[in-house]
N, C-alpha and C. Protein backbone atom coordinates (compact mmCIF):
# COMPACT_ATOMS: atom_id res chain seq x y z
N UNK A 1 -67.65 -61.09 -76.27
CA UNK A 1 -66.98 -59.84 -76.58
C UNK A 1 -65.51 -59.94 -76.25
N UNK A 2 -64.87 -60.95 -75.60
CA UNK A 2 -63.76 -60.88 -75.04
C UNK A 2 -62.74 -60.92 -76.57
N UNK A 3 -63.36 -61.76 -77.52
CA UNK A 3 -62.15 -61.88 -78.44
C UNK A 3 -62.34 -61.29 -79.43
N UNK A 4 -63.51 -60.23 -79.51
CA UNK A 4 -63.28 -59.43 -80.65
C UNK A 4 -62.53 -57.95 -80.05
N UNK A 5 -61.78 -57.45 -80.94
CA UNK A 5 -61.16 -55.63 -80.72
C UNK A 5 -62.27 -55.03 -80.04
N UNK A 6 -62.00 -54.61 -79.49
CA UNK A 6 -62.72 -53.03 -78.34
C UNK A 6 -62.32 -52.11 -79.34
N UNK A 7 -63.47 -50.80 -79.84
CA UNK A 7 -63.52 -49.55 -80.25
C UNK A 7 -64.19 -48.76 -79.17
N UNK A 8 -64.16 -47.58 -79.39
CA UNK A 8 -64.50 -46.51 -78.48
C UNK A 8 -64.66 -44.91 -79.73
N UNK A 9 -66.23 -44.99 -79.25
CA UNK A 9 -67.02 -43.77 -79.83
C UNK A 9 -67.31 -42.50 -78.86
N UNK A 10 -66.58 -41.42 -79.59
CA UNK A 10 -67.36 -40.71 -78.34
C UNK A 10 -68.01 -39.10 -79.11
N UNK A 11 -68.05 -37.87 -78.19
CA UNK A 11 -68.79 -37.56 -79.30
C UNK A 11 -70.05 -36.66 -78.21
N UNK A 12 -70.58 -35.81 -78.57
CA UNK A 12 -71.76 -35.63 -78.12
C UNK A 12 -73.16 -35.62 -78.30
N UNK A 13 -74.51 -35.06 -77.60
CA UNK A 13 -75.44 -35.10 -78.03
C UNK A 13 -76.52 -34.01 -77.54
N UNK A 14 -77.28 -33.93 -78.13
CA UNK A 14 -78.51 -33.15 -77.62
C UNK A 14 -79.79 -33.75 -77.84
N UNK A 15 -80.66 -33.30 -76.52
CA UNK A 15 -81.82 -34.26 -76.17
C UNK A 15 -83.13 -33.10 -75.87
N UNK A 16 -83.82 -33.60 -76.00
CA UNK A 16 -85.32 -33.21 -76.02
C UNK A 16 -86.28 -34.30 -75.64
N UNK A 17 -86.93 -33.69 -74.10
CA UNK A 17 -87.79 -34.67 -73.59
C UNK A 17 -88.96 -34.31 -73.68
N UNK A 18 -89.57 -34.67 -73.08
CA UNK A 18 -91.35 -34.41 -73.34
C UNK A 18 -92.16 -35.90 -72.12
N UNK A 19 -92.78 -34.82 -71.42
CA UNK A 19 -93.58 -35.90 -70.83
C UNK A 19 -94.64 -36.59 -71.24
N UNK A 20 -94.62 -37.97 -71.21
CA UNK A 20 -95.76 -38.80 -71.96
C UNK A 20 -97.13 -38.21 -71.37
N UNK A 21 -97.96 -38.56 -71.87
CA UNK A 21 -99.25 -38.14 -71.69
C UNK A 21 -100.26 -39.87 -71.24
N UNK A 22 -101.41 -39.78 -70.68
CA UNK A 22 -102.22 -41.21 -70.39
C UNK A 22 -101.55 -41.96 -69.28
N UNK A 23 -100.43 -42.09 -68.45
CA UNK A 23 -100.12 -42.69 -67.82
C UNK A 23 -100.15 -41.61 -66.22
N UNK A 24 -100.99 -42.10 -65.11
CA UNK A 24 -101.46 -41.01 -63.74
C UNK A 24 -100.94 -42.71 -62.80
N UNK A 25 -100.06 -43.27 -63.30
CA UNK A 25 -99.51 -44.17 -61.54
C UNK A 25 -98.52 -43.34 -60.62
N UNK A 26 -99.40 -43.66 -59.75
CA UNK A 26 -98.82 -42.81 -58.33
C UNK A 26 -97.18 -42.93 -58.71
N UNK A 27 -96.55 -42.10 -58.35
CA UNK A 27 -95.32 -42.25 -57.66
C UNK A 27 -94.14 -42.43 -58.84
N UNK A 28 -94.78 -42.37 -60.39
CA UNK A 28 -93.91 -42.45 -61.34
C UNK A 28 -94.01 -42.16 -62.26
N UNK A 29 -92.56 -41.27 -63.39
CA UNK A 29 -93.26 -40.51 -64.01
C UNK A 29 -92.77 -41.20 -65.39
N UNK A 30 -93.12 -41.06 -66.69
CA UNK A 30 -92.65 -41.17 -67.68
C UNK A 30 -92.44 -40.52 -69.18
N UNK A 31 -91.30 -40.33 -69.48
CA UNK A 31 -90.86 -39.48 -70.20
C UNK A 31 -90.84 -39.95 -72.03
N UNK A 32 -90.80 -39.45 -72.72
CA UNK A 32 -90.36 -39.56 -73.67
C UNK A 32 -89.07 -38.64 -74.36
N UNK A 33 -88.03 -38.96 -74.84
CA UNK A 33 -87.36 -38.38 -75.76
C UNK A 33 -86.43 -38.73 -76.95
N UNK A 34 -86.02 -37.76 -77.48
CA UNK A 34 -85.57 -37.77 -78.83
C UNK A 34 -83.66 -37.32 -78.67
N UNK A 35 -82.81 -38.20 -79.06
CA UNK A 35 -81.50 -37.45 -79.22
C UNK A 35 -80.62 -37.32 -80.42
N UNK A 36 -79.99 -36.33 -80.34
CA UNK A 36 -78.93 -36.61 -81.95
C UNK A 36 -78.15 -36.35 -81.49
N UNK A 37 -77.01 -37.52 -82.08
CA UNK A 37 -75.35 -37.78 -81.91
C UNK A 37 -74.51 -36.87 -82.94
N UNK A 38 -73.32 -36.36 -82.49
CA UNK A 38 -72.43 -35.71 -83.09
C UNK A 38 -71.21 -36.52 -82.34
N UNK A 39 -70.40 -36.53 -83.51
CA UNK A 39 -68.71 -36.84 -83.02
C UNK A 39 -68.76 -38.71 -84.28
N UNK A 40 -68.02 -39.21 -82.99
CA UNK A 40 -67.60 -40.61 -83.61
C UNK A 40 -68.95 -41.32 -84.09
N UNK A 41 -69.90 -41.24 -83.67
CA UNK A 41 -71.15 -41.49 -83.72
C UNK A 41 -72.29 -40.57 -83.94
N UNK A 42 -72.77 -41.02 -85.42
CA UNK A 42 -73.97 -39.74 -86.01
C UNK A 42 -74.58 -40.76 -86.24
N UNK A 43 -76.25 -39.63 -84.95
CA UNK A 43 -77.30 -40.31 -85.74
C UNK A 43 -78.54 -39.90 -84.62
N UNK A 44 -79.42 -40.43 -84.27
CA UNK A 44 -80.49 -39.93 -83.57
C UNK A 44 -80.98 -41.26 -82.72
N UNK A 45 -81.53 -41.03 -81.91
CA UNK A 45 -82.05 -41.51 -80.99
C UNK A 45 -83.67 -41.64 -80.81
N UNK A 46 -84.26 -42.65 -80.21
CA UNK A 46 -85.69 -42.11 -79.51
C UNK A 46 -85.94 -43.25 -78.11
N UNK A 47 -86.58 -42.53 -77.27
CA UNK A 47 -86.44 -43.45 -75.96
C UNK A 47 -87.38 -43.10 -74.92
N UNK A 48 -87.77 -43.94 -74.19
CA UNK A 48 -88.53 -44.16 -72.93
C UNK A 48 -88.13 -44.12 -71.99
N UNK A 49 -88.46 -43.27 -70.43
CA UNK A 49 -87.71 -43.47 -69.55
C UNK A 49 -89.28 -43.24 -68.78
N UNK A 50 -88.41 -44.30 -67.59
CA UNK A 50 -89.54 -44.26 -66.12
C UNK A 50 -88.74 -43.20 -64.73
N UNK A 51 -89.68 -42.78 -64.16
CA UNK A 51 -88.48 -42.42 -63.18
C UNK A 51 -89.63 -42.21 -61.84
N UNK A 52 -88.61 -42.75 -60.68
CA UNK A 52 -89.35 -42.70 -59.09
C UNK A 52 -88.57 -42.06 -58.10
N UNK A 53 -89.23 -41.37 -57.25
CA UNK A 53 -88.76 -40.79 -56.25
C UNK A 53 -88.80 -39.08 -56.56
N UNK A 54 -87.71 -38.59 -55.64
CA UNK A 54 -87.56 -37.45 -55.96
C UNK A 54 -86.43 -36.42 -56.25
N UNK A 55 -85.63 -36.35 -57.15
CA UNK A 55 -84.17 -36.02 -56.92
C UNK A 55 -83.74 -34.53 -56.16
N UNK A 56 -85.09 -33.47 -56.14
CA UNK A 56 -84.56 -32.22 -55.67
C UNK A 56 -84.37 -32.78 -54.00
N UNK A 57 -85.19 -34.06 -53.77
CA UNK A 57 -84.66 -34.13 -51.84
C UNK A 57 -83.14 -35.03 -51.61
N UNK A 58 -82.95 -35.98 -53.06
CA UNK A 58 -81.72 -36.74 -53.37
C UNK A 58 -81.91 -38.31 -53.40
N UNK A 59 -83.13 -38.82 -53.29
CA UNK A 59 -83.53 -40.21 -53.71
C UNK A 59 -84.53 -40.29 -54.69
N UNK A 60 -84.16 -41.28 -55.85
CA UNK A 60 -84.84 -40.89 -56.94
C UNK A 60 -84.06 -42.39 -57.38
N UNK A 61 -85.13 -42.82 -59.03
CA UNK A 61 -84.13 -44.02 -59.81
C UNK A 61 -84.66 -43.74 -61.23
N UNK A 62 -84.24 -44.26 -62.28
CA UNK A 62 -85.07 -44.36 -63.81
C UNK A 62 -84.83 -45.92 -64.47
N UNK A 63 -84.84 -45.90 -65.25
CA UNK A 63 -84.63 -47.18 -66.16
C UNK A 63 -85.12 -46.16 -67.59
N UNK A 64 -84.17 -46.69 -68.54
CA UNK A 64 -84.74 -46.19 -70.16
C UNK A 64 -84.56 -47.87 -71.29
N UNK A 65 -85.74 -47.91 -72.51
CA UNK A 65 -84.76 -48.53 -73.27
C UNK A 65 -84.94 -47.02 -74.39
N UNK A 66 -83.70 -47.33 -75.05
CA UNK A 66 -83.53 -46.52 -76.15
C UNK A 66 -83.05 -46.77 -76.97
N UNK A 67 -83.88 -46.84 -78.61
CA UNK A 67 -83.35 -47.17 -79.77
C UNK A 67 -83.00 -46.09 -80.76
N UNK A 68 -81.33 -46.63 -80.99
CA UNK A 68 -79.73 -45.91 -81.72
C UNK A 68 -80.30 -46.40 -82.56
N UNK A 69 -80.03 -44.99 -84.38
CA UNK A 69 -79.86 -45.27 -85.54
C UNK A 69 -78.54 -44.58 -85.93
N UNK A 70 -77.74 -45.17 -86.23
CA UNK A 70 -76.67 -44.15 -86.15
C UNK A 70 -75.27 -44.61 -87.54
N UNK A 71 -74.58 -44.31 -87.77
CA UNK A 71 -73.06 -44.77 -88.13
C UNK A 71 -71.93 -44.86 -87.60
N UNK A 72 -71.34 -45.32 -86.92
CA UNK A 72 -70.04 -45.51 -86.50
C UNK A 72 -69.11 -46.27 -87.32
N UNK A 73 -68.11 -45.10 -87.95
CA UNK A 73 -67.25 -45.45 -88.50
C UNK A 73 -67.77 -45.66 -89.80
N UNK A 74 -67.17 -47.18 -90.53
CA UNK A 74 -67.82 -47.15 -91.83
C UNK A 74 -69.54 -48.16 -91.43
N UNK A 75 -69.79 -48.94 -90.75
CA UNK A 75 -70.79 -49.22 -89.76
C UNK A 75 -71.93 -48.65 -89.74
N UNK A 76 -73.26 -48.57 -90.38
CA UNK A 76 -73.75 -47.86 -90.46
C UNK A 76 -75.69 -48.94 -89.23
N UNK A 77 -76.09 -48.95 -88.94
CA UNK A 77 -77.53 -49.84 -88.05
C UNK A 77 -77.74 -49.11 -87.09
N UNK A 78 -78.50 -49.96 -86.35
CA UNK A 78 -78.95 -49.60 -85.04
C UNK A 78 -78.59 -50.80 -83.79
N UNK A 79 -79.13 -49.55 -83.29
CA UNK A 79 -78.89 -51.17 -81.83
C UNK A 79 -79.51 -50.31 -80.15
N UNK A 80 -79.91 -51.03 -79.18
CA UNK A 80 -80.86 -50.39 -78.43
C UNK A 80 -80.17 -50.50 -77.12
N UNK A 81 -80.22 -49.59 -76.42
CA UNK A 81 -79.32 -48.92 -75.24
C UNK A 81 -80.84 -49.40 -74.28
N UNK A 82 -79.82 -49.88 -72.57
CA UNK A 82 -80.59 -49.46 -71.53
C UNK A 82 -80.02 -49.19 -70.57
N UNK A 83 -80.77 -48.06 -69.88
CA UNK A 83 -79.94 -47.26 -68.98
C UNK A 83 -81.05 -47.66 -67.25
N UNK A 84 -79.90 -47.38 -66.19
CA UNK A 84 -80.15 -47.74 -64.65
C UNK A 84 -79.51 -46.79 -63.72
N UNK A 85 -80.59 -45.92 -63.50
CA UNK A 85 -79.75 -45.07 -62.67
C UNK A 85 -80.39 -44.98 -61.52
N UNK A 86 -79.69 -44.58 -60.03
CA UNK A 86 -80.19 -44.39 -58.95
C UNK A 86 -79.21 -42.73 -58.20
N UNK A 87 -79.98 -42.91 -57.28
CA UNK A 87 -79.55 -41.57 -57.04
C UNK A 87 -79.99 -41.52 -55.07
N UNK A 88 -79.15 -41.34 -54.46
CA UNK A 88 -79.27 -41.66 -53.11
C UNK A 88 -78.17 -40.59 -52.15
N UNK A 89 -77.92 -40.93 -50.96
CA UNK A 89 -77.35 -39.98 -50.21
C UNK A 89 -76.05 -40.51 -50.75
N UNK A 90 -75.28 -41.42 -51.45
CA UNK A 90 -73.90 -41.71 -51.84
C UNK A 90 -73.60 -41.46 -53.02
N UNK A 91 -74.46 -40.83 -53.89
CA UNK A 91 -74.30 -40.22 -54.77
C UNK A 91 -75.30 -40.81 -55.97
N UNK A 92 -74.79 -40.65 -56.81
CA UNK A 92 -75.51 -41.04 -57.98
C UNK A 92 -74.60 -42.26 -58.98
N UNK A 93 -75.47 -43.42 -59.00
CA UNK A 93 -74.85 -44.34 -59.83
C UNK A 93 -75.58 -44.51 -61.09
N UNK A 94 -74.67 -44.59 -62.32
CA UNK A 94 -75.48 -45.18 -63.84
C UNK A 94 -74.87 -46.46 -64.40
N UNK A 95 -75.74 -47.49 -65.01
CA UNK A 95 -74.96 -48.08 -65.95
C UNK A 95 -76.21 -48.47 -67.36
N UNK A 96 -75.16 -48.19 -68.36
CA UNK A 96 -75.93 -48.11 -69.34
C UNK A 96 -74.97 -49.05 -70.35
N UNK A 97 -76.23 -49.79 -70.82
CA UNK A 97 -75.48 -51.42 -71.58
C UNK A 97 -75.96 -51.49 -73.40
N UNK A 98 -75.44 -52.18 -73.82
CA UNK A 98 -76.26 -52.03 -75.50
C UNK A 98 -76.26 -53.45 -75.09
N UNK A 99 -78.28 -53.48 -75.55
CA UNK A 99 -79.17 -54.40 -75.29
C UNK A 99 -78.60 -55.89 -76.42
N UNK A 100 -77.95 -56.63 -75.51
CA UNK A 100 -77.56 -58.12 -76.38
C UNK A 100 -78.34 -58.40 -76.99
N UNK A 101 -78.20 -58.39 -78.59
CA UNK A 101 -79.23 -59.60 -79.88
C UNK A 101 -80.17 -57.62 -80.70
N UNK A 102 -79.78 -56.74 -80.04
CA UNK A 102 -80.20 -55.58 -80.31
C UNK A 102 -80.02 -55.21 -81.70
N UNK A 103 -79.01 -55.34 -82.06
CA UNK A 103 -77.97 -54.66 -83.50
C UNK A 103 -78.70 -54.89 -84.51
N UNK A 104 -78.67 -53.93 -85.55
CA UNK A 104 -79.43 -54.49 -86.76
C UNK A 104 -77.95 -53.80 -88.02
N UNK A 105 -78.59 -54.87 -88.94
CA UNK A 105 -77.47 -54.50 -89.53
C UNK A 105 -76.26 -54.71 -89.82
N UNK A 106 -75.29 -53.74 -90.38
CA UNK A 106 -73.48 -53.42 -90.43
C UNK A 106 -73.27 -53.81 -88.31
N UNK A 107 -74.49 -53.34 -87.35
CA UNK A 107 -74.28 -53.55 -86.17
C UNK A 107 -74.59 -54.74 -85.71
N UNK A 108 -75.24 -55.41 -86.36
CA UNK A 108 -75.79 -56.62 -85.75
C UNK A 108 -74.38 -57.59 -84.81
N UNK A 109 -74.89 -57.90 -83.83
CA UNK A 109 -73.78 -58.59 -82.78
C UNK A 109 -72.88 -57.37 -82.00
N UNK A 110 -73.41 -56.22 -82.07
CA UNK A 110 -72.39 -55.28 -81.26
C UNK A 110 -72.73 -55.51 -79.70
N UNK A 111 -72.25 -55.47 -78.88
CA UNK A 111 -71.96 -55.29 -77.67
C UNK A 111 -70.86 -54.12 -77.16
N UNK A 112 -71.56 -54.34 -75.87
CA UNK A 112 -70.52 -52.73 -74.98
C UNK A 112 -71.33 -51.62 -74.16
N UNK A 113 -70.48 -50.90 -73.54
CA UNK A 113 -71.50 -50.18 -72.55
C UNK A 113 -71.09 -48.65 -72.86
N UNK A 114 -71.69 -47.69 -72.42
CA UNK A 114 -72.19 -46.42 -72.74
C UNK A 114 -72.23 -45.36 -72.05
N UNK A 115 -71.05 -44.29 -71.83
CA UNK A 115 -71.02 -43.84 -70.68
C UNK A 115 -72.15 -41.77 -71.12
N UNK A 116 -72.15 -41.38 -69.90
CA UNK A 116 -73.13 -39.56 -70.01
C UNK A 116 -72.31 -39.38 -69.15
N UNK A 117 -71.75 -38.04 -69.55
CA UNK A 117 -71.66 -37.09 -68.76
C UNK A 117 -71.62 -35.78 -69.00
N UNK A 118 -71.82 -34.53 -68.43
CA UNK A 118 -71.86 -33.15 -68.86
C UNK A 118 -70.97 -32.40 -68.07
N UNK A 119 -71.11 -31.47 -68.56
CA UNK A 119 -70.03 -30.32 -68.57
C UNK A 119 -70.51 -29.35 -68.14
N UNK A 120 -69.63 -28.24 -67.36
CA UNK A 120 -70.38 -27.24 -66.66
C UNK A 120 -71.41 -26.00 -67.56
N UNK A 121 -71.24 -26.10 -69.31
CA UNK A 121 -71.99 -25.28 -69.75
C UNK A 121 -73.07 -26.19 -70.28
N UNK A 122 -73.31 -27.62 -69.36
CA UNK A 122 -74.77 -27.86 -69.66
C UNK A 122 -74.65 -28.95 -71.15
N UNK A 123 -73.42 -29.01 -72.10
CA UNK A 123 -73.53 -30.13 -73.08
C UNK A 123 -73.58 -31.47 -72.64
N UNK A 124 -73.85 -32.36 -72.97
CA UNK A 124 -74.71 -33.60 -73.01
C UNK A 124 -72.92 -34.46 -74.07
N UNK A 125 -72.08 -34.99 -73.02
CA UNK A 125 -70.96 -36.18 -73.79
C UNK A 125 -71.32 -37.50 -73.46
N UNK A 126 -71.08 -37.87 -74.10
CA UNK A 126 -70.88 -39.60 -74.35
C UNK A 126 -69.61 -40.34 -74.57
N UNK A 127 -69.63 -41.80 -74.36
CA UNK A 127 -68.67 -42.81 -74.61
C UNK A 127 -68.98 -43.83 -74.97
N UNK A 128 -69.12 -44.56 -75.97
CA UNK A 128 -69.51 -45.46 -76.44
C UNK A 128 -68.29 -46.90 -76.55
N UNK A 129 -68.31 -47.56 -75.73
CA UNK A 129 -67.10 -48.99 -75.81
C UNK A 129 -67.75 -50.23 -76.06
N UNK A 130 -67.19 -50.55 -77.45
CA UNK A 130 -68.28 -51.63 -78.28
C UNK A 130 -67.21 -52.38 -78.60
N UNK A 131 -67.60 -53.59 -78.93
CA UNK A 131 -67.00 -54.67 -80.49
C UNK A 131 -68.14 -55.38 -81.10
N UNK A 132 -67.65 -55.34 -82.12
CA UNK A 132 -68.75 -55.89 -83.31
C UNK A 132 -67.89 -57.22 -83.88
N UNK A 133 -68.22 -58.03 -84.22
CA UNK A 133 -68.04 -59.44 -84.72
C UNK A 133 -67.34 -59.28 -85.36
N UNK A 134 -66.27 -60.36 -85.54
CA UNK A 134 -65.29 -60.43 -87.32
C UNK A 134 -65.80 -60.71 -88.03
């Protein structure tokens, strides 16, 4: 990624989870959901997440993968996000990567990482910092 151009998508989204059903292992839960992108990036989402601990006491972690169908720009594929978050008495750390060899498509070979964050009325932003191949 070093020698291709850096772009930057950003943009927001809205999500809808739903807890999976068939899975009773102690101590972890797993989610399913669905998202759609607005802004630099249109398109929808669907994804898996695990999650342990407990965040209302302040230790807690997840892992997601999640597969992007989307357009960016004239760019139109997919490509599959994974996210790592923990959550402890120092706060809360994320990093969320687009899964290398992922891309299909106008995306195929994209790389870059993926930032969340929200806003005090509760919307759901993003950052998307990619390059795609010459």
């Amino acid at each position: 990624m070093d020698s291709a151009q850096r772009h930057t998508a950003t943009g927001q989204f809205d999500i809808a989870m739903t807890a999976a059903e068939g899975d009773d292992t102690p101590g972890v839960g797993r989610w399913l959901f669905d998202k759609t992108f607005t802004g630099d990036l249109v398109g929808t989402s669907r994804g898996q997440m695990l999650g342990a601990g407990d965040p209302v006491t302040g230790g807690a972690g997840y892992v997601v993968i999640e597969m992007v169908s989307a357009q960016i720009g004239e760019s139109e594929g997919g490509f599959a996000l994974q996210h790592f978050g923990i959550m402890d008495e120092s706060g809360f750390r994320q990093v969320i990567e687009v899964v290398p060899g992922s891309g299909l498509a106008d995306l195929a070979g994209i790389a870059g990482t993926f930032t969340i964050s929200q806003d005090e009325s509760g919307a759901h932003h993003y950052e998307l910092s990619y390059a795609l191949p010459s």
